[in-house]
PDB file of N, CA and C in Angstrom:
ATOM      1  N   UNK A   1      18.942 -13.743  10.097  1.00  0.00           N
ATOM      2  CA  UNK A   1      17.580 -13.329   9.904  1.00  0.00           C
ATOM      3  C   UNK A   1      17.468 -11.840  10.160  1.00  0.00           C
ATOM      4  N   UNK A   2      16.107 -11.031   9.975  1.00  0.00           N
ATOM      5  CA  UNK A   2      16.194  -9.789   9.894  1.00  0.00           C
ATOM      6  C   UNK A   2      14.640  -9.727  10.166  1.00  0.00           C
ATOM      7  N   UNK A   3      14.132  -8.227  10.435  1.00  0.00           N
ATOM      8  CA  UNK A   3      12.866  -8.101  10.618  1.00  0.00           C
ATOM      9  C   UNK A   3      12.973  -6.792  10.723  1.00  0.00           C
ATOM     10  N   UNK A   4      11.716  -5.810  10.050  1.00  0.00           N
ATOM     11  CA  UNK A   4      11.570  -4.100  10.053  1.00  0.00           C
ATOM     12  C   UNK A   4      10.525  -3.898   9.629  1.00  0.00           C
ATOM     13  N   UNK A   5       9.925  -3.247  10.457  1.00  0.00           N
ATOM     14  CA  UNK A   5       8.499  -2.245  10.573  1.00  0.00           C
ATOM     15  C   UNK A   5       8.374  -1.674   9.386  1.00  0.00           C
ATOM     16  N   UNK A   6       6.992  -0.904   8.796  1.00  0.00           N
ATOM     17  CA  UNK A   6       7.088   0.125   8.222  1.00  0.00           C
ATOM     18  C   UNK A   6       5.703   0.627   8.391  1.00  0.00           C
ATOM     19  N   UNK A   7       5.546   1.906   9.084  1.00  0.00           N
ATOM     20  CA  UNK A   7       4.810   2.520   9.296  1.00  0.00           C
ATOM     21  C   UNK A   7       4.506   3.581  10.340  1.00  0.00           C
ATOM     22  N   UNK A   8       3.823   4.371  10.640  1.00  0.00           N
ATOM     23  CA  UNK A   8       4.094   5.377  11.914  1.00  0.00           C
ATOM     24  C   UNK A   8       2.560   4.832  12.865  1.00  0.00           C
ATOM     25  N   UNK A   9       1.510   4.244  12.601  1.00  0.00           N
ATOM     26  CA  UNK A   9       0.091   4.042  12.782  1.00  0.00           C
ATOM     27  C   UNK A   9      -0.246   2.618  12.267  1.00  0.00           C
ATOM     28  N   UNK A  10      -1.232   1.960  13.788  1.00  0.00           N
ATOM     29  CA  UNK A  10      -1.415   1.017  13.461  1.00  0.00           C
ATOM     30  C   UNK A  10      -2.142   0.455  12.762  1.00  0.00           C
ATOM     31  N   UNK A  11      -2.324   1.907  12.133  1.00  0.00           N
ATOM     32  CA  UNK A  11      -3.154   1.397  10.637  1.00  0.00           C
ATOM     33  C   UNK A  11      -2.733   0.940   9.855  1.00  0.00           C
ATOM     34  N   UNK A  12      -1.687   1.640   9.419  1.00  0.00           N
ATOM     35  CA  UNK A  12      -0.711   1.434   8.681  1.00  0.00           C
ATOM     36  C   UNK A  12       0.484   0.673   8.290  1.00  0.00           C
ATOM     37  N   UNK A  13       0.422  -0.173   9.268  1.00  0.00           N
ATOM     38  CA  UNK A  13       1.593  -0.399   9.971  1.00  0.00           C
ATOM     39  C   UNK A  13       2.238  -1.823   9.544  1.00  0.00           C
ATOM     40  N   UNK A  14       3.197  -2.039   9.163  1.00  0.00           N
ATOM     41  CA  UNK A  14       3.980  -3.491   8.409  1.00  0.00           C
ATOM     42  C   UNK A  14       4.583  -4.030   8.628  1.00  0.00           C
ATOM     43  N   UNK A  15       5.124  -5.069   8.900  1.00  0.00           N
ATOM     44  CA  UNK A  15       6.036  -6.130   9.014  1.00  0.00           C
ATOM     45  C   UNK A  15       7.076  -7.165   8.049  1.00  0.00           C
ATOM     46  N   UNK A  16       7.808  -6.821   8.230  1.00  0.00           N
ATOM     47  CA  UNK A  16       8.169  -7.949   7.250  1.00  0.00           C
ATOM     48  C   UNK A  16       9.782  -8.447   7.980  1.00  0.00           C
ATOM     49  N   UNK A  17       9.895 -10.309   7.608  1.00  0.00           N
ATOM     50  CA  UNK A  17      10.550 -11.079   8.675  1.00  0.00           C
ATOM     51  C   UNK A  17      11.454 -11.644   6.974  1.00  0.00           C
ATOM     52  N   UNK A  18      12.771 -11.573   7.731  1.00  0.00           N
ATOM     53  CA  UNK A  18      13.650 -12.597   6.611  1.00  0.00           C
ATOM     54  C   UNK A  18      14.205 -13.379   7.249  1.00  0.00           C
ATOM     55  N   UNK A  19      13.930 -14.858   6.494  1.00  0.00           N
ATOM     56  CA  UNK A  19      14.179 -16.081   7.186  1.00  0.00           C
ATOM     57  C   UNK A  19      15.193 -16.955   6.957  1.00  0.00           C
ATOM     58  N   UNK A  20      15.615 -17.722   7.690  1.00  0.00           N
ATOM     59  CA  UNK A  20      16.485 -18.719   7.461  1.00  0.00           C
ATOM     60  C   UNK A  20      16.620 -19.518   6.157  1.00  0.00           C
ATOM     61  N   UNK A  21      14.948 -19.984   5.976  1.00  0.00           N
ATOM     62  CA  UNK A  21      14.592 -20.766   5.035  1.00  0.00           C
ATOM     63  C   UNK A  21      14.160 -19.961   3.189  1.00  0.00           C
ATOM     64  N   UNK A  22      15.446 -18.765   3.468  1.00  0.00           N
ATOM     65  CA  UNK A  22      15.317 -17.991   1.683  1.00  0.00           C
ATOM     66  C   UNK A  22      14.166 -17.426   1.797  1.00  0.00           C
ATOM     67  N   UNK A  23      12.774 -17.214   2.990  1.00  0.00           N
ATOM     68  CA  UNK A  23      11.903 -16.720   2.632  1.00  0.00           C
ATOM     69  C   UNK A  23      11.808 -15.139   3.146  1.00  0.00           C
ATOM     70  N   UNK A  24      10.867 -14.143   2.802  1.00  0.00           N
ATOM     71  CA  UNK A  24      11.255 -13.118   3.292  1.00  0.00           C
ATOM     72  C   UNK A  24       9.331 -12.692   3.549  1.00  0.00           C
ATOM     73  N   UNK A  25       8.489 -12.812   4.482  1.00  0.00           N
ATOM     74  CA  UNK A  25       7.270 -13.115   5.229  1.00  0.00           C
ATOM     75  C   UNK A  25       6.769 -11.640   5.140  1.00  0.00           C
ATOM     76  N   UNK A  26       6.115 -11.100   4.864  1.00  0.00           N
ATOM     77  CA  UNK A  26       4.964  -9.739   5.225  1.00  0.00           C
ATOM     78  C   UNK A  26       3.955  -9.746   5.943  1.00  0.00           C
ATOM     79  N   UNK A  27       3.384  -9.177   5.860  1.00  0.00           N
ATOM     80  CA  UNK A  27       1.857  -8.955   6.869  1.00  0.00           C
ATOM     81  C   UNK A  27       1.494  -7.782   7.554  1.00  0.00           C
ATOM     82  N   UNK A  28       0.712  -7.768   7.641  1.00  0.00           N
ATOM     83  CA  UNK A  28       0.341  -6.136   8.325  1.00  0.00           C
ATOM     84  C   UNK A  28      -0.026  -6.358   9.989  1.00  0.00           C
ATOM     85  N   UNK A  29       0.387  -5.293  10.436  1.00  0.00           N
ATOM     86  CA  UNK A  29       0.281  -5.479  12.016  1.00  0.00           C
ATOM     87  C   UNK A  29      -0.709  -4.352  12.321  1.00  0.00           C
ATOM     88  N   UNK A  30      -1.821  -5.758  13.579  1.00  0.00           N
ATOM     89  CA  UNK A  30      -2.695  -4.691  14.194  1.00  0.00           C
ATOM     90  C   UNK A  30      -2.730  -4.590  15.559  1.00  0.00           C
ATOM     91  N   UNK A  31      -3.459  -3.876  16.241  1.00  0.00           N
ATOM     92  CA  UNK A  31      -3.151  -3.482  17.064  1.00  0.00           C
ATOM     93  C   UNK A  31      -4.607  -4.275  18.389  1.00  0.00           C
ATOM     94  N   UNK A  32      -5.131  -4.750  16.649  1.00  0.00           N
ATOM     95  CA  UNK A  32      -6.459  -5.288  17.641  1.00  0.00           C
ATOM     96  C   UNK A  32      -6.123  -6.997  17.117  1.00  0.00           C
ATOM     97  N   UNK A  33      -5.743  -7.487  16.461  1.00  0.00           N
ATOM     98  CA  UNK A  33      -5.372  -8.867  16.028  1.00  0.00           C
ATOM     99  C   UNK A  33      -3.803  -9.288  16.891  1.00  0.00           C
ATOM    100  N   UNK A  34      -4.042 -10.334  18.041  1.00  0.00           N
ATOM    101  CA  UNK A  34      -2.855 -11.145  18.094  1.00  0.00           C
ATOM    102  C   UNK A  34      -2.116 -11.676  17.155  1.00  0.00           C
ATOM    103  N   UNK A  35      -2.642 -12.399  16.409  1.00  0.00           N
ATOM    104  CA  UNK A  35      -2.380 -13.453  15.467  1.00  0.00           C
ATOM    105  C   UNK A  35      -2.503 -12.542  14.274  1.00  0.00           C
ATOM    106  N   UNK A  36      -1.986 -12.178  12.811  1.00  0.00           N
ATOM    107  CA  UNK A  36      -2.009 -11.507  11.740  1.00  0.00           C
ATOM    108  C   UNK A  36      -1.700 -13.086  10.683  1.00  0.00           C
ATOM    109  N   UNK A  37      -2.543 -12.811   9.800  1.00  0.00           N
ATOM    110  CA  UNK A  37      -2.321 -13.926   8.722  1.00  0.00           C
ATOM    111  C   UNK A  37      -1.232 -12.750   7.927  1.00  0.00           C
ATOM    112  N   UNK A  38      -0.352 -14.066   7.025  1.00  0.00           N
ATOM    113  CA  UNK A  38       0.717 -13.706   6.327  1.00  0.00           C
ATOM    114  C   UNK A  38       0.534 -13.101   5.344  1.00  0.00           C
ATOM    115  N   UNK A  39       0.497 -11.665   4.536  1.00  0.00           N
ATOM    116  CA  UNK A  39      -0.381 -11.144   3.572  1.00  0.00           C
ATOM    117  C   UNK A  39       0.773 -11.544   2.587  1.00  0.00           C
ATOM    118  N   UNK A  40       2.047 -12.017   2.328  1.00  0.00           N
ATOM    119  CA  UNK A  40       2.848 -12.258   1.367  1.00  0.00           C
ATOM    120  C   UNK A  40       4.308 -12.967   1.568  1.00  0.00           C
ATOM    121  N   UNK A  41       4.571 -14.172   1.245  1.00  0.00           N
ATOM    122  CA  UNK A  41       5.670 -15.105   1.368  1.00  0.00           C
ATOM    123  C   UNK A  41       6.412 -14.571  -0.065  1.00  0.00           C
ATOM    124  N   UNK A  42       7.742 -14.363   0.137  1.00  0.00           N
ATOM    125  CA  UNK A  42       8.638 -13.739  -1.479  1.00  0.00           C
ATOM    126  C   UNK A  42       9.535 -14.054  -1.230  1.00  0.00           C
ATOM    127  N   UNK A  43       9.671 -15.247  -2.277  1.00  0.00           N
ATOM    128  CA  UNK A  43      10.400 -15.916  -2.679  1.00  0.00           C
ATOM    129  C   UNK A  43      11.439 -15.815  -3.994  1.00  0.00           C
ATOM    130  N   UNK A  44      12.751 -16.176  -3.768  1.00  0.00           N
ATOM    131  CA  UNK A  44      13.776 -15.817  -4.784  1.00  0.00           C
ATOM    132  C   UNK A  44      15.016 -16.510  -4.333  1.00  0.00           C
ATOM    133  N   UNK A  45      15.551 -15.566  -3.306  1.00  0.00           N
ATOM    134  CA  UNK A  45      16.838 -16.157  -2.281  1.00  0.00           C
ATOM    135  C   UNK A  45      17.119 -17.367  -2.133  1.00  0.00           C
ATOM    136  N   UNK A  46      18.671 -17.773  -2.477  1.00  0.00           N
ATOM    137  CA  UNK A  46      19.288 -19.114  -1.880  1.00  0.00           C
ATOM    138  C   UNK A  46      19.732 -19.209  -1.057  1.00  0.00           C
ATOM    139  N   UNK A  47      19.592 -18.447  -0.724  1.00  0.00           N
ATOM    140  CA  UNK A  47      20.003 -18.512   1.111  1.00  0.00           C
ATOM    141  C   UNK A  47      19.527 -17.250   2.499  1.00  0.00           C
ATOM    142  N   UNK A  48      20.185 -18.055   3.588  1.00  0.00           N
ATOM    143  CA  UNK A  48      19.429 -16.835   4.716  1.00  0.00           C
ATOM    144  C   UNK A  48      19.584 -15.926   4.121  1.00  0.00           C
ATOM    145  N   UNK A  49      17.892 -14.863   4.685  1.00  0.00           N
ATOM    146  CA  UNK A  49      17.922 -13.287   3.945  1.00  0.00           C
ATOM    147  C   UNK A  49      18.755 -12.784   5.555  1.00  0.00           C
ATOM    148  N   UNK A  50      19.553 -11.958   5.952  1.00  0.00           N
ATOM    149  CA  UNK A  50      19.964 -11.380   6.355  1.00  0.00           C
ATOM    150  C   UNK A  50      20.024  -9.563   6.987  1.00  0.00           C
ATOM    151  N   UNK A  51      19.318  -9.164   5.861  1.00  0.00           N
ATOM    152  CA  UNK A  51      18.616  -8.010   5.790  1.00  0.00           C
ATOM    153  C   UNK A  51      18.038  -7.368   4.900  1.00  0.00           C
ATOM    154  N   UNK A  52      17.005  -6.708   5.510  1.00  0.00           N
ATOM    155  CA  UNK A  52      15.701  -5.738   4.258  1.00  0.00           C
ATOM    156  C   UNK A  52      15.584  -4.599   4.955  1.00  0.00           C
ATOM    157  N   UNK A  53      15.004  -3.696   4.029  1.00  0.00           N
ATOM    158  CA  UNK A  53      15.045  -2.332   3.946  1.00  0.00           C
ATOM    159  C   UNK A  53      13.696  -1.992   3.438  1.00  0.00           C
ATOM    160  N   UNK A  54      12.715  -1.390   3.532  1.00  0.00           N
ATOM    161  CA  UNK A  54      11.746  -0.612   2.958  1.00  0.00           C
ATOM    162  C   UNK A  54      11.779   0.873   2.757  1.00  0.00           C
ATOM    163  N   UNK A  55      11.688   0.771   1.415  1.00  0.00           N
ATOM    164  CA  UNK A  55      11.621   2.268   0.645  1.00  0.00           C
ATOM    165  C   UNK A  55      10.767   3.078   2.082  1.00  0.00           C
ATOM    166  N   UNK A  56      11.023   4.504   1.750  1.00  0.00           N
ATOM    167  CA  UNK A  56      10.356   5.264   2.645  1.00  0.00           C
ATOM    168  C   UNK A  56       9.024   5.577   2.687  1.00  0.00           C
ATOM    169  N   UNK A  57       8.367   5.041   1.110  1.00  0.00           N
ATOM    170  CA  UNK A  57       7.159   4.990   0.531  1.00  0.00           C
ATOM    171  C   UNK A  57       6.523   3.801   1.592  1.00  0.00           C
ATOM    172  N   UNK A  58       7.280   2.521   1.104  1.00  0.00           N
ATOM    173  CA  UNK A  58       6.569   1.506   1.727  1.00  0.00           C
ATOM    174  C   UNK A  58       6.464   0.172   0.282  1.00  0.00           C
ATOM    175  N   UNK A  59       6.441   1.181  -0.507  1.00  0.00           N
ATOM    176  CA  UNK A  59       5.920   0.439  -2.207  1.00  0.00           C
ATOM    177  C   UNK A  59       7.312  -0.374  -2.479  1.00  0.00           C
ATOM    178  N   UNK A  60       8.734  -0.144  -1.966  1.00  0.00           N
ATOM    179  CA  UNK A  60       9.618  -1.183  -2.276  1.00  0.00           C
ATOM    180  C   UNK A  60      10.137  -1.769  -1.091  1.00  0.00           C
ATOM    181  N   UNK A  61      10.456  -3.069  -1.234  1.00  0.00           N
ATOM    182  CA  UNK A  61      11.653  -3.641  -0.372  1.00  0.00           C
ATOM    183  C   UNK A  61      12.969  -3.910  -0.827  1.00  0.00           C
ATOM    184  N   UNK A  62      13.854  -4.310  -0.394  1.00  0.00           N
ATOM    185  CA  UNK A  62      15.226  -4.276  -0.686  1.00  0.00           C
ATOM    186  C   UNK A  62      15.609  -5.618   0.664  1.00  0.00           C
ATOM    187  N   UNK A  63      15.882  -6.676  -0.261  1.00  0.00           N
ATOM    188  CA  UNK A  63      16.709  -7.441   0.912  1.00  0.00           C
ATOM    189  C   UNK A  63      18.088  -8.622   0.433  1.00  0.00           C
ATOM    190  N   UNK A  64      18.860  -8.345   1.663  1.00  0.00           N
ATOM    191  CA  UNK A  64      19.936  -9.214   1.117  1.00  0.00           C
ATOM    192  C   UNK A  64      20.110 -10.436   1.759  1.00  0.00           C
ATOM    193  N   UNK A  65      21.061 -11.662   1.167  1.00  0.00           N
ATOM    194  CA  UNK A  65      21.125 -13.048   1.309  1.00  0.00           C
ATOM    195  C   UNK A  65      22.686 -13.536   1.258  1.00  0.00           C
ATOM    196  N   UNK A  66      22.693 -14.538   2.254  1.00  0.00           N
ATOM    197  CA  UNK A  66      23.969 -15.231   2.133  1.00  0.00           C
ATOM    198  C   UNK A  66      24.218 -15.836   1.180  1.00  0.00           C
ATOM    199  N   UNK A  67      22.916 -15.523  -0.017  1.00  0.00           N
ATOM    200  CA  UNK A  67      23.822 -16.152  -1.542  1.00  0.00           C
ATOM    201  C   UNK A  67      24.608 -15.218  -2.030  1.00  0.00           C
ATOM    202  N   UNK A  68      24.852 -13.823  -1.991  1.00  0.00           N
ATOM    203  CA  UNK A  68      25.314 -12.862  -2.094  1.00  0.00           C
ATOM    204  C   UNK A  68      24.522 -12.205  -3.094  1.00  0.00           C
ATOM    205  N   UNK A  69      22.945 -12.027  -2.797  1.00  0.00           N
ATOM    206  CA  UNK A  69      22.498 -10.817  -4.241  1.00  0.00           C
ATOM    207  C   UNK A  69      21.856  -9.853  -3.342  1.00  0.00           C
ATOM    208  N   UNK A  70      21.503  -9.116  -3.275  1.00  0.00           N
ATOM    209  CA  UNK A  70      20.273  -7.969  -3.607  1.00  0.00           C
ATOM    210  C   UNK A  70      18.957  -8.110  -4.116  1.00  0.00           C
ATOM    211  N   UNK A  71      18.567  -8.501  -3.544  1.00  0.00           N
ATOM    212  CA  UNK A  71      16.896  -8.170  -4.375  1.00  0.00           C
ATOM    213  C   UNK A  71      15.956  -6.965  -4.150  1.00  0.00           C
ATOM    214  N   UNK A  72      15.201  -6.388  -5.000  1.00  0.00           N
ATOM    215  CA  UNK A  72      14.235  -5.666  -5.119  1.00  0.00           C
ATOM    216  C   UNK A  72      12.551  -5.876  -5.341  1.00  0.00           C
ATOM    217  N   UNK A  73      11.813  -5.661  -4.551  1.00  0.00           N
ATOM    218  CA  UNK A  73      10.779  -6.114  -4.697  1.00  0.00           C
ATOM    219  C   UNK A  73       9.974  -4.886  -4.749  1.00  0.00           C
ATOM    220  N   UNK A  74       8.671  -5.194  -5.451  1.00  0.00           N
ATOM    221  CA  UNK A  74       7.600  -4.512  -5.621  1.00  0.00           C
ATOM    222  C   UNK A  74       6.743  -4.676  -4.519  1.00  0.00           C
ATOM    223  N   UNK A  75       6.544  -4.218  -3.943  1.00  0.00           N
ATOM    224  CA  UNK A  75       5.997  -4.261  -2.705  1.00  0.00           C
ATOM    225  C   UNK A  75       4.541  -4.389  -3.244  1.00  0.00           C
ATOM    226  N   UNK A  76       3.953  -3.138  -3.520  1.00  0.00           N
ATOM    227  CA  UNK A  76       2.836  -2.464  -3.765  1.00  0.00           C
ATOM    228  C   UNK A  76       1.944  -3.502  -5.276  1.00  0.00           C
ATOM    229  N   UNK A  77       2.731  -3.811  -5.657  1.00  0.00           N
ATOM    230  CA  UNK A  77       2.453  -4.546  -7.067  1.00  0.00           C
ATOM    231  C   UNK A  77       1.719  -6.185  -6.075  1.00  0.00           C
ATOM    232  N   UNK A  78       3.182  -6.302  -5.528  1.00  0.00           N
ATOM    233  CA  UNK A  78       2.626  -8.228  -5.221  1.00  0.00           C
ATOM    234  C   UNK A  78       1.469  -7.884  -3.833  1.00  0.00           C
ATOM    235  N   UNK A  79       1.020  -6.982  -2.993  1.00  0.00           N
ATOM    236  CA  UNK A  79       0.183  -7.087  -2.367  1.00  0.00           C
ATOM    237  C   UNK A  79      -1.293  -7.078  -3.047  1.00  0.00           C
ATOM    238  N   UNK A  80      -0.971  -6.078  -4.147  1.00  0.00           N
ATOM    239  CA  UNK A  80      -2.423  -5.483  -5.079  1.00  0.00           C
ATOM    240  C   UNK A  80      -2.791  -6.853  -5.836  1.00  0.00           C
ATOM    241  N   UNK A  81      -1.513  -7.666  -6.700  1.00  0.00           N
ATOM    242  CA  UNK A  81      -1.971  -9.087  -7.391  1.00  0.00           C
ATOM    243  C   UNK A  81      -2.424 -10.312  -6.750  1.00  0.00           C
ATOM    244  N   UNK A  82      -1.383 -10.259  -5.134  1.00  0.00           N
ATOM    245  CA  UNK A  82      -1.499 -11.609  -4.457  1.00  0.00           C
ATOM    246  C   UNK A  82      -0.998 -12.897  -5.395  1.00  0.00           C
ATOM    247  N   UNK A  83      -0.498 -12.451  -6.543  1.00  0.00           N
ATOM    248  CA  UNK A  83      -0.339 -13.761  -7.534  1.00  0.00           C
ATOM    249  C   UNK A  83       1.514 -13.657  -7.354  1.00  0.00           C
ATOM    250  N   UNK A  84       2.040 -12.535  -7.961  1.00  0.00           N
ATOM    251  CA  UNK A  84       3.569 -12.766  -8.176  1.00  0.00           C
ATOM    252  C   UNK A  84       4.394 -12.163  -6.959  1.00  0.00           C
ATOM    253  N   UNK A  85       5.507 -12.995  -6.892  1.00  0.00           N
ATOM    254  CA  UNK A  85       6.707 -12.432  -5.400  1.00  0.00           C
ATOM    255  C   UNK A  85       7.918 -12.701  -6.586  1.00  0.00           C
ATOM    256  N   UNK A  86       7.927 -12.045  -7.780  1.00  0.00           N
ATOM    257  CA  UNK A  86       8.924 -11.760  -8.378  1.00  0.00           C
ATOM    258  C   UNK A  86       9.527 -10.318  -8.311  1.00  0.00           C
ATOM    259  N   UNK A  87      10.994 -10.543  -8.043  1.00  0.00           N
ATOM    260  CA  UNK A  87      11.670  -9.533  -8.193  1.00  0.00           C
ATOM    261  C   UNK A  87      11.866  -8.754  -9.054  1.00  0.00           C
ATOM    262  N   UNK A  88      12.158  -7.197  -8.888  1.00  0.00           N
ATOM    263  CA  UNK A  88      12.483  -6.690 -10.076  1.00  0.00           C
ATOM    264  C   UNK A  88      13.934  -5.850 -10.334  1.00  0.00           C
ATOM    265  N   UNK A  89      14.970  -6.658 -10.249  1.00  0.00           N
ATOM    266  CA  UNK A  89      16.099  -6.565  -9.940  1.00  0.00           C
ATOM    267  C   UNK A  89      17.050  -7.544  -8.985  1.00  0.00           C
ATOM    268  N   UNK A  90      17.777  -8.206  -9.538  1.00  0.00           N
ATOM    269  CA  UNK A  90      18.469  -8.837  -8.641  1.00  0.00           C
ATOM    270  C   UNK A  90      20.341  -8.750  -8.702  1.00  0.00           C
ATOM    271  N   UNK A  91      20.824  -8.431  -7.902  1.00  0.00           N
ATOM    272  CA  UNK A  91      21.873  -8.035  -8.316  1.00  0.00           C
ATOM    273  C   UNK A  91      23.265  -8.750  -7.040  1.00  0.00           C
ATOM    274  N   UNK A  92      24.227  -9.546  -8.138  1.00  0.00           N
ATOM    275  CA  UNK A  92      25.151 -10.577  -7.444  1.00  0.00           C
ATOM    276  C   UNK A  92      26.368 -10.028  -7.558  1.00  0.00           C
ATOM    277  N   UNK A  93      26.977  -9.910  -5.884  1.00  0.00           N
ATOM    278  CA  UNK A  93      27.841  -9.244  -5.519  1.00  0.00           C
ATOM    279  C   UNK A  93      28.931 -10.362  -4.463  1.00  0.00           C
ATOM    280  N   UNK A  94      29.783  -9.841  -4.002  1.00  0.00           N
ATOM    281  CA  UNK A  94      30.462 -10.475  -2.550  1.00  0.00           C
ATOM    282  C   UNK A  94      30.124  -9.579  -1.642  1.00  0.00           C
ATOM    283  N   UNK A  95      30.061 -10.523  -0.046  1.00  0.00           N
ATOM    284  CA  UNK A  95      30.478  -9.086   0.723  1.00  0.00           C
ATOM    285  C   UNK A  95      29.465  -8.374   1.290  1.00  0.00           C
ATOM    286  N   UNK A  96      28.228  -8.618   1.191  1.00  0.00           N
ATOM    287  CA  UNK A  96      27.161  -7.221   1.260  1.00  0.00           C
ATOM    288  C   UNK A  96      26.526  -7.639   2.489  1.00  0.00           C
ATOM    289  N   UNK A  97      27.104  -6.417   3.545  1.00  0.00           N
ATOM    290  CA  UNK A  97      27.032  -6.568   4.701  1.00  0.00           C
ATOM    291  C   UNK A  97      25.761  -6.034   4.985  1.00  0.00           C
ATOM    292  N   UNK A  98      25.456  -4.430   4.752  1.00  0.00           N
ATOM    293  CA  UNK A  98      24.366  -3.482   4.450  1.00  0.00           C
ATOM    294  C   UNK A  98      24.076  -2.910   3.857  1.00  0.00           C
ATOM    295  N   UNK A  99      23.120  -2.187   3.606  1.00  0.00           N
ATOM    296  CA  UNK A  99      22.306  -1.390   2.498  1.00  0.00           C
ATOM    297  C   UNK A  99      21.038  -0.550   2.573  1.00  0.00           C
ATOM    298  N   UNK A 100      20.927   0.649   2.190  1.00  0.00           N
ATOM    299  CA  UNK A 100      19.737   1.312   2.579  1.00  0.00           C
ATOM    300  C   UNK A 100      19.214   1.773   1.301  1.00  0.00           C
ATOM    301  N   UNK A 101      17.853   2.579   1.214  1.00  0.00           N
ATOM    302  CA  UNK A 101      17.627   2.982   0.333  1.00  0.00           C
ATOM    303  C   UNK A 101      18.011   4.812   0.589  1.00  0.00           C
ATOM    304  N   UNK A 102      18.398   5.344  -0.613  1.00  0.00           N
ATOM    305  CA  UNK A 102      18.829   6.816  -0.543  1.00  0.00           C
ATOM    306  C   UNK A 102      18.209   6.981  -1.229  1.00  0.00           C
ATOM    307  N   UNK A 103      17.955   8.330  -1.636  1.00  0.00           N
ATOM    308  CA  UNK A 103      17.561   9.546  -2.536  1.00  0.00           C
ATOM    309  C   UNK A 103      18.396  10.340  -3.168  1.00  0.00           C
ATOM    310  N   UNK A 104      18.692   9.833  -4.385  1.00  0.00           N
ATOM    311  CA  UNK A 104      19.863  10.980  -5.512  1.00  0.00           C
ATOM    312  C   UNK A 104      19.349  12.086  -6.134  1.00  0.00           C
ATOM    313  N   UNK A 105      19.704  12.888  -6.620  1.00  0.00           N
ATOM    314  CA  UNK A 105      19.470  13.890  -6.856  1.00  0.00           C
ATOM    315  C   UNK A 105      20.000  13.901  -8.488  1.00  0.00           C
ATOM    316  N   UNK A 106      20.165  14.201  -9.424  1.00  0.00           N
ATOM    317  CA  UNK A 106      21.109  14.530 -10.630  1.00  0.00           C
ATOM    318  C   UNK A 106      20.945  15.962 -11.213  1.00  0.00           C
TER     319      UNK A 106
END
């Protein structure tokens, strides 16, 4: 399983949990709410997610699974619809221990 913040303010401020059960959980964290309802369940993975990454924006996630893929999510898209937790990219590998997001240059 895995779990990472994203934000500097608890305004701002995010959560997201990858689970045993292929799911990978969001929600926003406050500072005045114990309890936070789940703002997005994203679903794809066949297996434990293991680890995620959020773009530095916030607008993507990136998480990986003991099925061996990669996924990419729209962050910003499935919070604004509330309808789709489809990926946009999925990519099947061996092996994938970690992963971050970088910035290339060309």
């Amino acid at each position: 399983y895995s779990f990472r913040f994203h934000g500097f303010q608890s305004e701002s401020l995010w959560a997201a949990a990858g689970t045993v059960f292929h799911d990978i959980l969001l929600w926003p964290v406050s500072a005045t709410e114990i309890k936070a309802k789940t703002a997005a369940r994203l679903q794809g993975h066949e297996g434990v997610i293991f680890s995620i990454q959020f773009s530095s924006s916030g607008d993507m996630l990136c998480s990986a699974s003991d099925d061996r893929s990669i996924r990419l999510w729209n962050i910003a898209s499935i919070l604004r619809d509330r309808k789709s937790t489809e990926t946009l990219s999925s990519i099947h590998n061996t092996g994938i221990d970690e992963f971050r997001f970088e910035l290339f240059f060309f």
